[in-house]
N, C-alpha and C. Protein backbone atom coordinates (compact mmCIF):
# COMPACT_ATOMS: atom_id res chain seq x y z
N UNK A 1 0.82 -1.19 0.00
CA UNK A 1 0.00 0.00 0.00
C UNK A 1 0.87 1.27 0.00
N UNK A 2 2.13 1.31 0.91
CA UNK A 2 2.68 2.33 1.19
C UNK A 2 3.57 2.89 -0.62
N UNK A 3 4.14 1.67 -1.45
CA UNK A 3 4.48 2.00 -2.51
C UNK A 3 3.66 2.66 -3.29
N UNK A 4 2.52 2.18 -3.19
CA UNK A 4 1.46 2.34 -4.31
C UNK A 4 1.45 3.92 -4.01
N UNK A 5 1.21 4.60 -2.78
CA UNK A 5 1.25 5.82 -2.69
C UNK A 5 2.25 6.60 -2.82
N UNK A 6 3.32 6.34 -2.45
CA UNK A 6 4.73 6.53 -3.28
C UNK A 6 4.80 6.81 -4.60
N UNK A 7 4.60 5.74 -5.15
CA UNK A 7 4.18 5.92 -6.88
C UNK A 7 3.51 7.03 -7.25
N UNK A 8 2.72 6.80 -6.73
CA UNK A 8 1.50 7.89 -6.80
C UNK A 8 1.95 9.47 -6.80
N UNK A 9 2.38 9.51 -6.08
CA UNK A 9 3.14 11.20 -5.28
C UNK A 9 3.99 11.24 -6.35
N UNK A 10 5.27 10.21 -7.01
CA UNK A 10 5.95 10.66 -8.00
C UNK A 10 5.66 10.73 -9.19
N UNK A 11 4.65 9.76 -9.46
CA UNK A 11 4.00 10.69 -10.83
C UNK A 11 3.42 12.10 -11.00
N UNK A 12 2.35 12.12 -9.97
CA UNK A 12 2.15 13.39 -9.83
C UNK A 12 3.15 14.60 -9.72
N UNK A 13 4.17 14.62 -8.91
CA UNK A 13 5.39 15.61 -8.84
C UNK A 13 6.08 15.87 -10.30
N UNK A 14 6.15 13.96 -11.05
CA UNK A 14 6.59 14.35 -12.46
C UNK A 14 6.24 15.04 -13.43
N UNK A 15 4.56 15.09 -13.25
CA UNK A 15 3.15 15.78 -13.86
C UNK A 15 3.81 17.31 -13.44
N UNK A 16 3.79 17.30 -12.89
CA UNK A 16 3.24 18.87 -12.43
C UNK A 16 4.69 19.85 -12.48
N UNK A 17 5.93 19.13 -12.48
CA UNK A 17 6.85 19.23 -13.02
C UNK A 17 7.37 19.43 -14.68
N UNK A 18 6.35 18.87 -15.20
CA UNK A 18 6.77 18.82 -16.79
C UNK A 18 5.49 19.81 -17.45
N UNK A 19 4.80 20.56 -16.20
CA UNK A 19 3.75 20.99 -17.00
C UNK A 19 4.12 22.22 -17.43
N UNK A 20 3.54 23.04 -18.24
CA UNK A 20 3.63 24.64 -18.91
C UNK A 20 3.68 25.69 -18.22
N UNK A 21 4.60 26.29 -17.36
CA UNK A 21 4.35 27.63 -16.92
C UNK A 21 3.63 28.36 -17.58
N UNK A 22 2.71 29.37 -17.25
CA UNK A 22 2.05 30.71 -17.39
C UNK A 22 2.77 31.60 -17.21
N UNK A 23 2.76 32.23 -17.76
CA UNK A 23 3.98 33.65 -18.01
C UNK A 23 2.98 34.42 -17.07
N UNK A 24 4.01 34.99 -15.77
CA UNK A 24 3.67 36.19 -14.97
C UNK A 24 4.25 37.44 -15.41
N UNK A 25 3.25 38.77 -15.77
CA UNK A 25 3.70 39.50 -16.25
C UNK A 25 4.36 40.53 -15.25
N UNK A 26 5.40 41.12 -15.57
CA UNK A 26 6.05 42.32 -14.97
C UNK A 26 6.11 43.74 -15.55
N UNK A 27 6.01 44.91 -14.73
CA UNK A 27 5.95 46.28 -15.55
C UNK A 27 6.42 46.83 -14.52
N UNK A 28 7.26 47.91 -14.79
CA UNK A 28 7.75 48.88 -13.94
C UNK A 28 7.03 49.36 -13.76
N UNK A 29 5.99 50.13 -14.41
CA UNK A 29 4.91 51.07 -14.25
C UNK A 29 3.90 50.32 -13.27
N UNK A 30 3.46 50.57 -11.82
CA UNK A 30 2.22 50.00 -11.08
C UNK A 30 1.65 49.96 -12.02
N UNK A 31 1.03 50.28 -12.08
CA UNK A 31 -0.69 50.53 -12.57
C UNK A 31 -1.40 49.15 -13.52
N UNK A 32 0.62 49.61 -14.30
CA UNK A 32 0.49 48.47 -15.67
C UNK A 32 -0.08 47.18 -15.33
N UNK A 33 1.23 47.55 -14.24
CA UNK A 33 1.63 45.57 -13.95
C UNK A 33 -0.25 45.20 -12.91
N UNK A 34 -0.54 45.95 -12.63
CA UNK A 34 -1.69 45.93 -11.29
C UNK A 34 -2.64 45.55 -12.48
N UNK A 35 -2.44 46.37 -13.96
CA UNK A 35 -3.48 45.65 -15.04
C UNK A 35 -3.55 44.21 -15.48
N UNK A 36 -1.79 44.17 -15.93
CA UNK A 36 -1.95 43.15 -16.03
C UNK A 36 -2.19 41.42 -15.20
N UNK A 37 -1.59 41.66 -13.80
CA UNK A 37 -1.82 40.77 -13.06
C UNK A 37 -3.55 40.53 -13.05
N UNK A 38 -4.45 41.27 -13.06
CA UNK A 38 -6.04 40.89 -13.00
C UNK A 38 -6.12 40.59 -14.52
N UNK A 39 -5.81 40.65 -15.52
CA UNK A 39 -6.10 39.74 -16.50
C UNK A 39 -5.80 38.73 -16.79
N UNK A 40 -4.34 38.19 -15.88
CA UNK A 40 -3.77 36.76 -15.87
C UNK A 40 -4.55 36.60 -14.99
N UNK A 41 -5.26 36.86 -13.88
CA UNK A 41 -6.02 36.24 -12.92
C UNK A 41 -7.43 36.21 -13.74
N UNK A 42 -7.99 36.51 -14.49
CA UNK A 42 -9.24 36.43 -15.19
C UNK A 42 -9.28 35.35 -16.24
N UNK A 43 -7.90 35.15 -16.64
CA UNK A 43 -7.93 34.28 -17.48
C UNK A 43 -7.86 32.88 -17.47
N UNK A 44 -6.83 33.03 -16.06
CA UNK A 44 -6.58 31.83 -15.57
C UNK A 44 -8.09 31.10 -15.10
N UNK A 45 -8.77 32.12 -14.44
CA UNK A 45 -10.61 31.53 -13.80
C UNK A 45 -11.58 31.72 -14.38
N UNK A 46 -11.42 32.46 -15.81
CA UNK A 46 -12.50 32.23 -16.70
C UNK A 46 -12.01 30.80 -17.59
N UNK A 47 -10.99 30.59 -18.44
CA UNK A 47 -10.88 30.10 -19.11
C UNK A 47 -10.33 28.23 -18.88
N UNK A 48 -9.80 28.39 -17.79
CA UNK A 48 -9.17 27.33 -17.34
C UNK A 48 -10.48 26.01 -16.70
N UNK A 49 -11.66 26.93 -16.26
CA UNK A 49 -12.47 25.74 -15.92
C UNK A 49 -13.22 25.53 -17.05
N UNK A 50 -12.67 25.14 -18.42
CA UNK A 50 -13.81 24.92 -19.29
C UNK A 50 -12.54 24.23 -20.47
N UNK A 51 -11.23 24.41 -20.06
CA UNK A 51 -10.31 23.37 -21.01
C UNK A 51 -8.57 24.36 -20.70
N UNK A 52 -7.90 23.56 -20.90
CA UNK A 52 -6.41 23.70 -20.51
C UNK A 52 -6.08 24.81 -21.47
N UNK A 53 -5.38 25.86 -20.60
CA UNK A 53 -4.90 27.04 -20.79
C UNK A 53 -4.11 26.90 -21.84
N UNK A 54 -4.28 28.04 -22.72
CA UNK A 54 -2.75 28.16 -23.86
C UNK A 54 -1.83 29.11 -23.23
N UNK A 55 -0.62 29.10 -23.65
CA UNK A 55 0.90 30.08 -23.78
C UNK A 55 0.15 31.30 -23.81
N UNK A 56 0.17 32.28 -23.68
CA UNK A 56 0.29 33.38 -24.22
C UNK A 56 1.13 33.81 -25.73
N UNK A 57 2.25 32.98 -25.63
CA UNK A 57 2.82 33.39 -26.88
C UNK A 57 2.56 32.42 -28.64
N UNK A 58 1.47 31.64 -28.12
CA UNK A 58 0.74 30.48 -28.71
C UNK A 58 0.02 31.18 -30.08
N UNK A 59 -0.32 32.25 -29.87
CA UNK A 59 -1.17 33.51 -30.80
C UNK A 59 -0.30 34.57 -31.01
N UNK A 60 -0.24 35.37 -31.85
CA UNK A 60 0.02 36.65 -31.99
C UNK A 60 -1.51 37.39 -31.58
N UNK A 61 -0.95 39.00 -31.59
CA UNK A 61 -2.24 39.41 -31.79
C UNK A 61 -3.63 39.07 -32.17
N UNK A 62 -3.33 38.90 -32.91
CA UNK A 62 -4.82 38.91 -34.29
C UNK A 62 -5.39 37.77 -33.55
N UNK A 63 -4.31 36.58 -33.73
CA UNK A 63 -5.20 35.75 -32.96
C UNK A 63 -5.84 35.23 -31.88
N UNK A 64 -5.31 36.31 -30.99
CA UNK A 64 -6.29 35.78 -29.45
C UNK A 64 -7.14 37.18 -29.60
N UNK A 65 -7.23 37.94 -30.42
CA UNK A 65 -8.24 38.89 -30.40
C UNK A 65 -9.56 37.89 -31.03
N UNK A 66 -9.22 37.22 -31.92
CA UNK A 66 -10.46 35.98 -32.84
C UNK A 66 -10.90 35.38 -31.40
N UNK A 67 -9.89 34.55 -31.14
CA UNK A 67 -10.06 33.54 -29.47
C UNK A 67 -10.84 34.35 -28.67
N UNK A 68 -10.55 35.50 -28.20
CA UNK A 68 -11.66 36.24 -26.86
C UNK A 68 -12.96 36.37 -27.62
N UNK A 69 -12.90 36.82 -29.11
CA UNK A 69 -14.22 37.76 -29.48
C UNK A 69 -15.22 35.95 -29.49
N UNK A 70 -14.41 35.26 -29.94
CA UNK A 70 -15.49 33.93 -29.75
C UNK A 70 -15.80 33.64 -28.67
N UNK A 71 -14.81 33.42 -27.70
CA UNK A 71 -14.90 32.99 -26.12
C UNK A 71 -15.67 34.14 -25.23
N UNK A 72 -15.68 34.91 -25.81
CA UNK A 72 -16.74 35.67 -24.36
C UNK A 72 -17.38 35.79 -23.88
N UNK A 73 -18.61 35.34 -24.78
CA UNK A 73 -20.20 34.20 -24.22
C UNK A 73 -19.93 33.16 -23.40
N UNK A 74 -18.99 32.61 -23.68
CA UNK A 74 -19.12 31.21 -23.30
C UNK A 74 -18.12 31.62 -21.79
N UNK A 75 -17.47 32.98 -21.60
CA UNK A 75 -16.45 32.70 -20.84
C UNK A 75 -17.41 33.82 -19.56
N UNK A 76 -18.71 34.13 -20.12
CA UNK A 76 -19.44 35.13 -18.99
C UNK A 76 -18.21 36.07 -18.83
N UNK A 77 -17.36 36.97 -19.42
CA UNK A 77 -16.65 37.90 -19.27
C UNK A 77 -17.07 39.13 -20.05
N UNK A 78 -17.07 40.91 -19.54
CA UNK A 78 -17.40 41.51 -20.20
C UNK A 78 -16.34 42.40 -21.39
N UNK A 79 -16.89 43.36 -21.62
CA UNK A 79 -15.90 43.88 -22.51
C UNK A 79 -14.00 44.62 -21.69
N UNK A 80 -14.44 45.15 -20.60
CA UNK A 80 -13.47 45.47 -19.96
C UNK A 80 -12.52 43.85 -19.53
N UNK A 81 -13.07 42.86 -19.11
CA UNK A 81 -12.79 41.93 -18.83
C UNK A 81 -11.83 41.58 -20.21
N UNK A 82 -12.39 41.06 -21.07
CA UNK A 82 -11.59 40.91 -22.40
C UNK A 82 -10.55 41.54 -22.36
N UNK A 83 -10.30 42.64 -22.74
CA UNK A 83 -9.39 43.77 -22.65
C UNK A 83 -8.14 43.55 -21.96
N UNK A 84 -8.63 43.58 -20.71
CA UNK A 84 -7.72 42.89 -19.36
C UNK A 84 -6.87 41.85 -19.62
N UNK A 85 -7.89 40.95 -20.13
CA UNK A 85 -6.95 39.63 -20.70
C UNK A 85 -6.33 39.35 -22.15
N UNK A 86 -6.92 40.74 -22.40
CA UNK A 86 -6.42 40.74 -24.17
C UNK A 86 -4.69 40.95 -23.57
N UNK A 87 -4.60 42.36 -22.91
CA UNK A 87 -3.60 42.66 -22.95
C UNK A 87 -2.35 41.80 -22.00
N UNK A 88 -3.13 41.71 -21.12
CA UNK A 88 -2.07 40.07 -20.45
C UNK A 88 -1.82 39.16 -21.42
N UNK A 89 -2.25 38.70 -22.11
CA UNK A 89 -2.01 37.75 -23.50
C UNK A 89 -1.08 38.09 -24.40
N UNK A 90 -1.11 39.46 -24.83
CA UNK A 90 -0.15 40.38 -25.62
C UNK A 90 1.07 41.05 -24.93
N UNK A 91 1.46 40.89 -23.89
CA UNK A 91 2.22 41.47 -23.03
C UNK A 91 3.61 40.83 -23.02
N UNK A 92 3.43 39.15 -23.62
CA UNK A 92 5.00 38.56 -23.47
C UNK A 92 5.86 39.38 -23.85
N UNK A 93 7.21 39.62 -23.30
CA UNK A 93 8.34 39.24 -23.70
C UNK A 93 8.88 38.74 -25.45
């Protein structure tokens, strides 16, 4: 029994180890960074309970502007909301 849970714990650690960071954004400017942190937090809890998060750098522009304008019904987010997460999306590095 005690292996089996063993096992268990190291797959999981291997999982969660090999998985995709989310890019946390940084800005010298407060305000920026205070923007962008609530759109990585919007995105992460709108989008994440309904299927596994993409990169940010997965899209250019154009295309996570297509991705939100479809997803925003479905993601109960409003227009400011979008925005928020438009620009956290567009913000990589």
């Amino acid at each position: 029994m005690k292996a089996k849970i063993v096992l268990a714990f190291i797959f999981v650690t291997a999982l969660i180890s090999c998985s995709r960071t989310l890019y946390m954004p940084a800005s010298p400017d407060a305000a920026k960074q205070e923007q962008l942190l609530a759109g990585r937090k919007l995105y992460v809890d709108h989008c994440s309970s309904c299927h596994n998060l993409h990169l940010p750098n997965e899209y250019k522009a154009e295309g996570w502007k297509k991705q939100l304008d479809e997803m925003q019904v479905k993601a109960k987010i409003s227009d400011a909301e979008k925005q928020l997460i438009f620009e956290y999306l567009t913000s990589t590095p």
